[in-house]
N, C-alpha and C. Protein backbone atom coordinates (compact mmCIF):
# COMPACT_ATOMS: atom_id res chain seq x y z
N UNK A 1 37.39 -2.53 -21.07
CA UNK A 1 37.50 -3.25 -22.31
C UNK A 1 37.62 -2.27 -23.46
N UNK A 2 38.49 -2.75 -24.44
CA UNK A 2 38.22 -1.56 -25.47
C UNK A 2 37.10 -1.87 -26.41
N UNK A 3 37.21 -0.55 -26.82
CA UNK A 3 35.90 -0.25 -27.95
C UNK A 3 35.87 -1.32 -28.99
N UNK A 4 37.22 -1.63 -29.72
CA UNK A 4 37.25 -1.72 -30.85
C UNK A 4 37.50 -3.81 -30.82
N UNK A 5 36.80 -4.13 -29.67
CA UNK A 5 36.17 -5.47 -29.97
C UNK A 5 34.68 -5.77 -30.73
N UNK A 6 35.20 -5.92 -31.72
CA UNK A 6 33.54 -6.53 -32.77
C UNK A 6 33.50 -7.53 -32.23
N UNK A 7 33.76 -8.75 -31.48
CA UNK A 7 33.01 -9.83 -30.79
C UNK A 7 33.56 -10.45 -29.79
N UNK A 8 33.17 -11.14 -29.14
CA UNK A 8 33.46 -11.58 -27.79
C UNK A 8 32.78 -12.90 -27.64
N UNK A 9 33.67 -13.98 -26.82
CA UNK A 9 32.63 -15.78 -26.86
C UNK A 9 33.15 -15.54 -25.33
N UNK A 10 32.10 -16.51 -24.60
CA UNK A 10 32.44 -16.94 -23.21
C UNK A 10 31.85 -18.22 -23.32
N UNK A 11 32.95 -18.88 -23.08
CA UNK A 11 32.71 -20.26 -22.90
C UNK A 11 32.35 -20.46 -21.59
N UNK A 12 31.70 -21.23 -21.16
CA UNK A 12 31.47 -21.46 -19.73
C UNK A 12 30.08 -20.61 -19.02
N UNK A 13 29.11 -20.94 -18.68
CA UNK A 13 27.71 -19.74 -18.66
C UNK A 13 27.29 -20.45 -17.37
N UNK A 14 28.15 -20.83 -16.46
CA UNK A 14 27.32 -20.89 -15.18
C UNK A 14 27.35 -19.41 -14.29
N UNK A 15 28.00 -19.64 -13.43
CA UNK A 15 27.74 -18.33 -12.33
C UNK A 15 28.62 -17.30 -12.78
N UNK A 16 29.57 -17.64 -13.06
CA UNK A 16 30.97 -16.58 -13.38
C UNK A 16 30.56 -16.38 -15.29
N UNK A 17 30.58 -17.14 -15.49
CA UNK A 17 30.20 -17.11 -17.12
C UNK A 17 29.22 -16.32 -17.85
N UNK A 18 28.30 -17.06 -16.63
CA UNK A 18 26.99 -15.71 -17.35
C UNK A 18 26.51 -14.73 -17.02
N UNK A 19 27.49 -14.66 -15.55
CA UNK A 19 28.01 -13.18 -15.11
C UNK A 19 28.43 -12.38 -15.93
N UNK A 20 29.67 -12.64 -16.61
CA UNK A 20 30.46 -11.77 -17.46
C UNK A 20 29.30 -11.73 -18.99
N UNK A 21 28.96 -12.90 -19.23
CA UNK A 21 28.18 -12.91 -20.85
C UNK A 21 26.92 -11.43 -20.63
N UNK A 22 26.23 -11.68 -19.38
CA UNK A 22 25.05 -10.56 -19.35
C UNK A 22 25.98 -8.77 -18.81
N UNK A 23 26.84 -9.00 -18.60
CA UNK A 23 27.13 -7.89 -18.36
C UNK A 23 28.28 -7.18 -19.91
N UNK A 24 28.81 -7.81 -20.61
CA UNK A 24 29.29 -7.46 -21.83
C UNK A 24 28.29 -6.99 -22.73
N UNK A 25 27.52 -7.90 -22.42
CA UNK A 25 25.85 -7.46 -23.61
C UNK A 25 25.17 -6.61 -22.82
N UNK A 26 25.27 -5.96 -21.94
CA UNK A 26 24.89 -4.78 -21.58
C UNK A 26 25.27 -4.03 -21.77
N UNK A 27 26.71 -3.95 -21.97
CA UNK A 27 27.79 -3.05 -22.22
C UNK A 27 27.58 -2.67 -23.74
N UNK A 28 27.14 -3.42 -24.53
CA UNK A 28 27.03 -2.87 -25.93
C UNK A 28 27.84 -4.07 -26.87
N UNK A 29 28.04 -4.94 -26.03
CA UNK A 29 29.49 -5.71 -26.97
C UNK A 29 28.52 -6.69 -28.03
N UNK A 30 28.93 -6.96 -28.67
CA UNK A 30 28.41 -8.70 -29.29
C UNK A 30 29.31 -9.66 -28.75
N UNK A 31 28.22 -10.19 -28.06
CA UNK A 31 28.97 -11.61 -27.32
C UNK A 31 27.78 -12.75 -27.94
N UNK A 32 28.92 -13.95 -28.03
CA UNK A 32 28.33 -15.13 -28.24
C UNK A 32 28.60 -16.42 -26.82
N UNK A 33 27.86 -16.62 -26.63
CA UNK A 33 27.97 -18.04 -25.65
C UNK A 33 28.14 -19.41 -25.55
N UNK A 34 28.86 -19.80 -25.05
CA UNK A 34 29.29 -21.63 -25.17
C UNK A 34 29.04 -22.16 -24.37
N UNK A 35 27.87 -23.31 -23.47
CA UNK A 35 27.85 -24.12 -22.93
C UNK A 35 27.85 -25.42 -23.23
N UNK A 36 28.28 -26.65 -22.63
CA UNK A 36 28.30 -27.63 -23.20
C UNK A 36 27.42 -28.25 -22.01
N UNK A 37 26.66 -27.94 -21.39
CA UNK A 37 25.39 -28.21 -20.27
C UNK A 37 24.33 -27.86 -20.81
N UNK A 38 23.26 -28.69 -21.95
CA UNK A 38 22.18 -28.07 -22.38
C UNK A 38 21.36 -26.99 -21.61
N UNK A 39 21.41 -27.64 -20.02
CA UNK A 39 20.70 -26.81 -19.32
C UNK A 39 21.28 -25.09 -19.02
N UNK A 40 22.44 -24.90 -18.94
CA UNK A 40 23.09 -23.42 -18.82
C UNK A 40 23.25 -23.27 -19.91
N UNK A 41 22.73 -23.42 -20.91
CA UNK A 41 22.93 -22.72 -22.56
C UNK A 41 21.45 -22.60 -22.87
N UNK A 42 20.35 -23.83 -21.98
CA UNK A 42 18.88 -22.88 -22.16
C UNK A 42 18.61 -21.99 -21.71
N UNK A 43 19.18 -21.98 -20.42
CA UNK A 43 18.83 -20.67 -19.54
C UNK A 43 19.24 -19.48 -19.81
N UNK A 44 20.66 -19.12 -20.53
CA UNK A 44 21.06 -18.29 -21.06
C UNK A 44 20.21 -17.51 -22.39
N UNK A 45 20.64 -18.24 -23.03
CA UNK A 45 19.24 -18.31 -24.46
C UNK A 45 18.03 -18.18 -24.21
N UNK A 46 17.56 -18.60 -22.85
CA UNK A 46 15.91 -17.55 -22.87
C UNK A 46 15.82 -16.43 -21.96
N UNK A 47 17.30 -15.93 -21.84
CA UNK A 47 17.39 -14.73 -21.09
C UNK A 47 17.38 -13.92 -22.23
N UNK A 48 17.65 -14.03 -23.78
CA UNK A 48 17.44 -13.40 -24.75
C UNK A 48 18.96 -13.29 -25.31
N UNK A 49 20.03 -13.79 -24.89
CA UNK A 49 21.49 -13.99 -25.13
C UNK A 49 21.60 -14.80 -26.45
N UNK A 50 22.67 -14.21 -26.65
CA UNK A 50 23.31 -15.32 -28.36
C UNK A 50 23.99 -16.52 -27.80
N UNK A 51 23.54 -17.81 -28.13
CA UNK A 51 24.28 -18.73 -27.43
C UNK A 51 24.49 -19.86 -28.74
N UNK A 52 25.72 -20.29 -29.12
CA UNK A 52 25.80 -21.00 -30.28
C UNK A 52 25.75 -22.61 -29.45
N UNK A 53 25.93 -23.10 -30.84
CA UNK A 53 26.32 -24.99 -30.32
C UNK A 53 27.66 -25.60 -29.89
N UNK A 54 28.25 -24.68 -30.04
CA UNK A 54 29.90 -25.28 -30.26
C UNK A 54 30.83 -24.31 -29.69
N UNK A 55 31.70 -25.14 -29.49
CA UNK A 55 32.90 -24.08 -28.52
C UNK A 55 33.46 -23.11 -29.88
N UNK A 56 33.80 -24.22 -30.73
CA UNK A 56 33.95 -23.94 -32.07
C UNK A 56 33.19 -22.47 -33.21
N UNK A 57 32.02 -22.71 -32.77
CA UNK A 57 31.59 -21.58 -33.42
C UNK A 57 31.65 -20.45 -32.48
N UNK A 58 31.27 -20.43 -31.02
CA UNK A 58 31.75 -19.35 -30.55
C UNK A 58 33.19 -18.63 -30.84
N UNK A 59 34.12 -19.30 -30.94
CA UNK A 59 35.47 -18.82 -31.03
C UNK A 59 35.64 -17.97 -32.48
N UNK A 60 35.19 -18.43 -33.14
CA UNK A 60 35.11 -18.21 -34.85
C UNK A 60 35.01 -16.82 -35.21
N UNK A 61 36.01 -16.18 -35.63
CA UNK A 61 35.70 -15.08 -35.70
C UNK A 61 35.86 -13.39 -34.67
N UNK A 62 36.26 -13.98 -33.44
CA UNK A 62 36.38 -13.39 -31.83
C UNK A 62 37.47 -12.86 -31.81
N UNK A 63 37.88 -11.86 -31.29
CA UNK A 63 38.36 -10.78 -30.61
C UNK A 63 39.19 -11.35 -29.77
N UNK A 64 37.79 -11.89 -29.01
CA UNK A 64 38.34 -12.10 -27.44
C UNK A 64 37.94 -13.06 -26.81
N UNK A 65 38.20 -14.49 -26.39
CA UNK A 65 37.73 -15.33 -25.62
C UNK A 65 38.00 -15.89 -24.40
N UNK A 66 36.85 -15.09 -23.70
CA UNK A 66 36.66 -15.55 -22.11
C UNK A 66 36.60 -16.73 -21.90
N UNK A 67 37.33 -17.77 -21.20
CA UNK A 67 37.22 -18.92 -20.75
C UNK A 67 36.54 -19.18 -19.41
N UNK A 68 35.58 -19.28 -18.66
CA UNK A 68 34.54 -19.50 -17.77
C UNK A 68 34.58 -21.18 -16.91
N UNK A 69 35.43 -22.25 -17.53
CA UNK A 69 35.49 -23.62 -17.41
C UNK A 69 36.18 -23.94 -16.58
N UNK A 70 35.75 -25.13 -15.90
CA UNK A 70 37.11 -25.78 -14.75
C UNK A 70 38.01 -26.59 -15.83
C-alpha cells in the first residue's frame, strides 16, 4: 500500500473485513469502519478500532475504499 494514504474505510467487518481493518491499523494507516450489523461494528469498536455509523461517513474524505460486502 502506499504511504501517502491519509485514510482508508472498510466497509464490511466480518471475517475478511476485519481482517483487512485490524491489519491496516497495524500497519500505521487511519482506517475507519462500516458495518451495518450492530453486532460486527460492536465487536470491532471494542477491539479499540474507529468504527463510524454510516457507509457515508466512512467514505467521506478516503483515499481508499475497501469494499468487504456480498
Amino acid at each position: 500500500m502506499p504511504a501517502n494514504l491519509a485514510r482508508i474505510a472498510v466497509l464490511g467487518l466480518g471475517l475478511i473485513g476485519g481482517s483487512v481493518l485490524q491489519a491496516l491499523s497495524r500497519g500505521g494507516y487511519s482506517v475507519a469502519g462500516y458495518d451495518p450489523d450492530p453486532g460486527e461494528a460492536r465487536v470491532a469498536a471494542g477491539a479499540g478500532f474507529t468504527i463510524v455509523d454510516s457507509a457515508a461517513a466512512a467514505v467521506t474524505g478516503a483515499d481508499l475504499v475497501i469494499l468487504a460486502m456480498p
